[in-house]
N, C-alpha and C. Protein backbone atom coordinates (compact mmCIF):
# COMPACT_ATOMS: atom_id res chain seq x y z
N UNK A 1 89.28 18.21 161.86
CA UNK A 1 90.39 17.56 162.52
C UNK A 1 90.60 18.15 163.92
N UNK A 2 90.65 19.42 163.89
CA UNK A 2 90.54 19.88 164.99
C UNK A 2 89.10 19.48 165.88
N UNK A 3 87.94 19.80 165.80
CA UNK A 3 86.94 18.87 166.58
C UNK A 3 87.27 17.93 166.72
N UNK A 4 87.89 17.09 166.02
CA UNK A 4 88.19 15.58 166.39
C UNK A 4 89.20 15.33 168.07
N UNK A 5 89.78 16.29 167.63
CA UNK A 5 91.17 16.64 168.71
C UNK A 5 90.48 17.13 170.00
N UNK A 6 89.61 17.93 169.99
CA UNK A 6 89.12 19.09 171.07
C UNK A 6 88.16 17.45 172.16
N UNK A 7 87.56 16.95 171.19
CA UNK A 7 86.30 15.68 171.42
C UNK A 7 87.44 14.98 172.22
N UNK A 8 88.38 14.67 171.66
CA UNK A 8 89.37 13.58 172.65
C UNK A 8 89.80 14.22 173.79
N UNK A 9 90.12 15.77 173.85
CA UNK A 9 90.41 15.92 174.97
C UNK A 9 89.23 16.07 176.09
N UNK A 10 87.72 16.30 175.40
CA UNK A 10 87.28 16.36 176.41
C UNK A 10 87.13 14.79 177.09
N UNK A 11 87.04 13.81 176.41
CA UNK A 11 87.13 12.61 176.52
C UNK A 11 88.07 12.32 177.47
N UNK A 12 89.51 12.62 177.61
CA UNK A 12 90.61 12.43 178.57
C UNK A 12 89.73 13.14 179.88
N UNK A 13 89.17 14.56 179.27
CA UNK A 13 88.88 15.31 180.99
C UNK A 13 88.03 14.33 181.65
N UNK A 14 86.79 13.66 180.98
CA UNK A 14 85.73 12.80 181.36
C UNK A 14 86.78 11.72 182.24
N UNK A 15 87.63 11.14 181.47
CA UNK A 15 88.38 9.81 182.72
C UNK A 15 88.48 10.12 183.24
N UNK A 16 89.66 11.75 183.47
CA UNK A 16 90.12 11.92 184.68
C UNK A 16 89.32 12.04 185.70
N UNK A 17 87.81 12.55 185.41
CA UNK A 17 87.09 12.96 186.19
C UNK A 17 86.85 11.87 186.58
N UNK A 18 86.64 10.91 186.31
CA UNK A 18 85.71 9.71 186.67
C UNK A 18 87.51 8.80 187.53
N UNK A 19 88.11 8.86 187.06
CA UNK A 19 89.08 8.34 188.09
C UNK A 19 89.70 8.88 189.38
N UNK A 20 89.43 10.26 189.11
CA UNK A 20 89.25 10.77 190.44
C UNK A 20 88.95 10.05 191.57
N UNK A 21 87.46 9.12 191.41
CA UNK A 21 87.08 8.74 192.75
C UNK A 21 87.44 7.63 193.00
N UNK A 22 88.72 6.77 192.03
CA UNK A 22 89.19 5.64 192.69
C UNK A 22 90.77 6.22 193.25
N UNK A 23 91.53 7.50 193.12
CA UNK A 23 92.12 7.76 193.99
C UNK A 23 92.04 8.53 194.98
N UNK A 24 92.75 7.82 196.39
CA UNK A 24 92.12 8.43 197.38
C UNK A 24 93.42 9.85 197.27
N UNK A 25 94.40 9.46 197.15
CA UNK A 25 95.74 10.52 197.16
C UNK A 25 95.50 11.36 196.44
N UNK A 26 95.09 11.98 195.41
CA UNK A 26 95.25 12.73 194.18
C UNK A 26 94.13 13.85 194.35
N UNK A 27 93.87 15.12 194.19
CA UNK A 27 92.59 15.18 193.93
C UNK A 27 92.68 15.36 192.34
N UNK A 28 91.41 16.09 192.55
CA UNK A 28 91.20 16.36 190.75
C UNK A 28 92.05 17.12 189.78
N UNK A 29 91.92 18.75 190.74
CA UNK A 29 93.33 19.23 190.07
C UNK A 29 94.19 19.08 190.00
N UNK A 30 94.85 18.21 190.75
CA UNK A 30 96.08 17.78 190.50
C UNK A 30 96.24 16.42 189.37
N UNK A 31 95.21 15.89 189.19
CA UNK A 31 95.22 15.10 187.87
C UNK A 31 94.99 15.80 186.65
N UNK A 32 94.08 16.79 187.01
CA UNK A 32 93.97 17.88 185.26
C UNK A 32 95.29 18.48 184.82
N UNK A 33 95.83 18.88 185.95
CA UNK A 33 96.93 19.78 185.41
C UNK A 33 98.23 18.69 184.92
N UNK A 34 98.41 17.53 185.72
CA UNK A 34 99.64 16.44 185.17
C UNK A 34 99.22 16.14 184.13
N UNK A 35 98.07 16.05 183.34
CA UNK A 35 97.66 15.94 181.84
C UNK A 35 98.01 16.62 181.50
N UNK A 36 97.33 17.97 182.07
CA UNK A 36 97.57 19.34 180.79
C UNK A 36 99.18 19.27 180.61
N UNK A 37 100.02 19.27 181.57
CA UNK A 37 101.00 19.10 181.68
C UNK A 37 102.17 18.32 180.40
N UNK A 38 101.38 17.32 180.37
CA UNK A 38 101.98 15.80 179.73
C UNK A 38 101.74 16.96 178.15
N UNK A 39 100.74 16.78 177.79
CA UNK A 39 99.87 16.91 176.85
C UNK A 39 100.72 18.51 176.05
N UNK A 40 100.86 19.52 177.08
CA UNK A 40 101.22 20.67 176.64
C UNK A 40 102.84 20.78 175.78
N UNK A 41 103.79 20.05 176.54
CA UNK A 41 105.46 19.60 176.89
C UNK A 41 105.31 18.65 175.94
N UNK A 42 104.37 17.67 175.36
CA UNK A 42 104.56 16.92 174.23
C UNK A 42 104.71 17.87 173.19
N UNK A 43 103.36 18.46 173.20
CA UNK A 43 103.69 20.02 171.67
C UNK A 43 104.52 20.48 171.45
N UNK A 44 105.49 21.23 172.30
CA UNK A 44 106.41 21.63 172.97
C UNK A 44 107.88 21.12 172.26
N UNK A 45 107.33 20.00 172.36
CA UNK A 45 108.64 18.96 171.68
C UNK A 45 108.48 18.79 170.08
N UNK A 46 107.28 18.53 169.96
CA UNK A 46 107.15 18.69 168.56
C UNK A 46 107.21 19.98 167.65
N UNK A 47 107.17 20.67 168.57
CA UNK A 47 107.46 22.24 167.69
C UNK A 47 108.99 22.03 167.69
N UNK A 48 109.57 21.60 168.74
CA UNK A 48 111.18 21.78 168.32
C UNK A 48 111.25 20.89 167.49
N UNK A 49 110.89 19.76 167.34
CA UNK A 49 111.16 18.82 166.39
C UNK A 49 111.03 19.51 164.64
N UNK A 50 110.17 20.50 165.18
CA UNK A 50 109.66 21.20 163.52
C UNK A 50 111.29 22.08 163.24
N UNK A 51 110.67 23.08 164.54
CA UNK A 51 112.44 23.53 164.49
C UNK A 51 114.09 23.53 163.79
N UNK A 52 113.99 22.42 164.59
CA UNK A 52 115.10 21.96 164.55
C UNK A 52 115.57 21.47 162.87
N UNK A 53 114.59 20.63 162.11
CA UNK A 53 114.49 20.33 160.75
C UNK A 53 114.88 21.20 159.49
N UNK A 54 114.32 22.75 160.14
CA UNK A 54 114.98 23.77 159.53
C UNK A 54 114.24 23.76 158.44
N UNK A 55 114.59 24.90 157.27
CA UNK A 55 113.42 24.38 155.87
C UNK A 55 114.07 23.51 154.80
N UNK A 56 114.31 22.62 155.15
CA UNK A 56 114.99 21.57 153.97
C UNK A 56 113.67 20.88 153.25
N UNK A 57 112.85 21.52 153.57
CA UNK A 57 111.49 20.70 152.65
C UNK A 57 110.83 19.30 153.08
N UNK A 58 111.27 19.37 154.34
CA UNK A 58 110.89 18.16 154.68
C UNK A 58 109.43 17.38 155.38
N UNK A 59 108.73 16.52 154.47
CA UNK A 59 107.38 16.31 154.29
C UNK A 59 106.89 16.01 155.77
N UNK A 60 107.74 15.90 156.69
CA UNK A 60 106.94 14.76 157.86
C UNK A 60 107.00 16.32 159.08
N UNK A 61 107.64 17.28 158.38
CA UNK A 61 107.47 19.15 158.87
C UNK A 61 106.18 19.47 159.47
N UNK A 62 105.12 19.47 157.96
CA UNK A 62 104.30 19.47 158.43
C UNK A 62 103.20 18.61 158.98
N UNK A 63 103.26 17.39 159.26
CA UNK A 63 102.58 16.73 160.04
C UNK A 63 102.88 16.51 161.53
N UNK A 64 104.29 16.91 161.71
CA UNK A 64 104.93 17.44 163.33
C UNK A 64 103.73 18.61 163.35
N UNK A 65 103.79 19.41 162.70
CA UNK A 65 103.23 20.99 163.11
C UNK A 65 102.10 20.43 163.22
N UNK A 66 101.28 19.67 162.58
CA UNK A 66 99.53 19.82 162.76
C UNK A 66 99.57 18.49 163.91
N UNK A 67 100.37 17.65 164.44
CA UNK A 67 100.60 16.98 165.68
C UNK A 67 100.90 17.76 167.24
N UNK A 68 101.75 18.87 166.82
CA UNK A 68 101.91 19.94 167.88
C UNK A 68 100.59 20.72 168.40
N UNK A 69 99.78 21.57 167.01
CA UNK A 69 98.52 21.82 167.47
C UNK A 69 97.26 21.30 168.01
N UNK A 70 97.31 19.81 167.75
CA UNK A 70 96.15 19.00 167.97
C UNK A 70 96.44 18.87 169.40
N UNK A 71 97.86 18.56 169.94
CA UNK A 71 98.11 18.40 171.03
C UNK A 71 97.64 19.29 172.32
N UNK A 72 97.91 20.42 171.63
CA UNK A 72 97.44 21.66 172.20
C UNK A 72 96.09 21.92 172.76
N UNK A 73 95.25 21.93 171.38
CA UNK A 73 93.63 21.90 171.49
C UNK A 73 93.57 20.62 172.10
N UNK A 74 93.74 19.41 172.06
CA UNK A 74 93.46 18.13 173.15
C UNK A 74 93.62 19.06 174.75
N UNK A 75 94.83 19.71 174.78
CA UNK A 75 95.00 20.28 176.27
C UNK A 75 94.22 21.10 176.63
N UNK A 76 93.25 21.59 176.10
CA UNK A 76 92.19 23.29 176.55
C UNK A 76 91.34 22.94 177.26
N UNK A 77 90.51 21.62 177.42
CA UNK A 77 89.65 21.11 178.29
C UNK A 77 90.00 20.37 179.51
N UNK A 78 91.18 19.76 179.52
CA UNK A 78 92.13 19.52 181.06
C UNK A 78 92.30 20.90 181.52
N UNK A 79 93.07 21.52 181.14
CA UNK A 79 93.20 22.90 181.37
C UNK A 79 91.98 23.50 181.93
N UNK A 80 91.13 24.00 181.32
CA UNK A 80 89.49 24.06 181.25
C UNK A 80 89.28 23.45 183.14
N UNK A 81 88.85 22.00 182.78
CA UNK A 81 88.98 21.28 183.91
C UNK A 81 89.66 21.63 185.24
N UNK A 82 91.11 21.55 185.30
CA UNK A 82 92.13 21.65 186.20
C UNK A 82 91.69 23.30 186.50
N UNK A 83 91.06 24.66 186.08
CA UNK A 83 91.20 25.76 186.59
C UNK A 83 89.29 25.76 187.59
N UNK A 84 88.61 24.96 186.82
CA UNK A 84 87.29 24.98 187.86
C UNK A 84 87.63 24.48 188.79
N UNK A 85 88.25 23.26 188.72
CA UNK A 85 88.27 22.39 189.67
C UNK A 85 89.07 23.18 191.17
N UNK A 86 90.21 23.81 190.60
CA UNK A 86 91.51 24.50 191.58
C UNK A 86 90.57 25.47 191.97
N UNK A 87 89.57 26.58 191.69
CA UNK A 87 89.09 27.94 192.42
C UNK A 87 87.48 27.19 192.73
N UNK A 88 87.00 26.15 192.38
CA UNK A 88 85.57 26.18 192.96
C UNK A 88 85.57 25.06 193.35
């Protein structure tokens, strides 16, 4: 599940890369990182969402939590991306 997750994000890095060259405004890092961005602050939310639920046993708990991590690992290859791109 996790490969599945990691594969999509590199998949997102591949667009961005490739849409890169239809904007002229943007460069690259600055498109990796508004992903990583998006992508990171979604988890983010879903961990509070876990949070917040408290332990009342509630079944949809843990599928927030394994939605928060996937989110995460989706973000390591924007990330990844957005830090070559910014120093080289």
């Amino acid at each position: 599940m996790f490969l599945k997750s990691f594969l999509a994000g590199v998949g997102l890095a591949a667009i961005i890369f490739l849409a890169s060259f239809m904007t002229s405004s943007y460069t690259i890092s600055t498109l990796y990182s508004t992903a990583t961005t998006i992508l990171v602050f979604a988890s983010i939310i879903l961990s509070a969402f876990v949070s917040f639920g408290g332990r009342s046993g509630n079944p949809s708990r843990k599928s927030q939590l394994r939605w928060s991590i996937l989110l995460l690992v989706a973000a390591i290859p924007c990330f990844i991306g957005f830090i070559v791109t910014f120093y080289f």
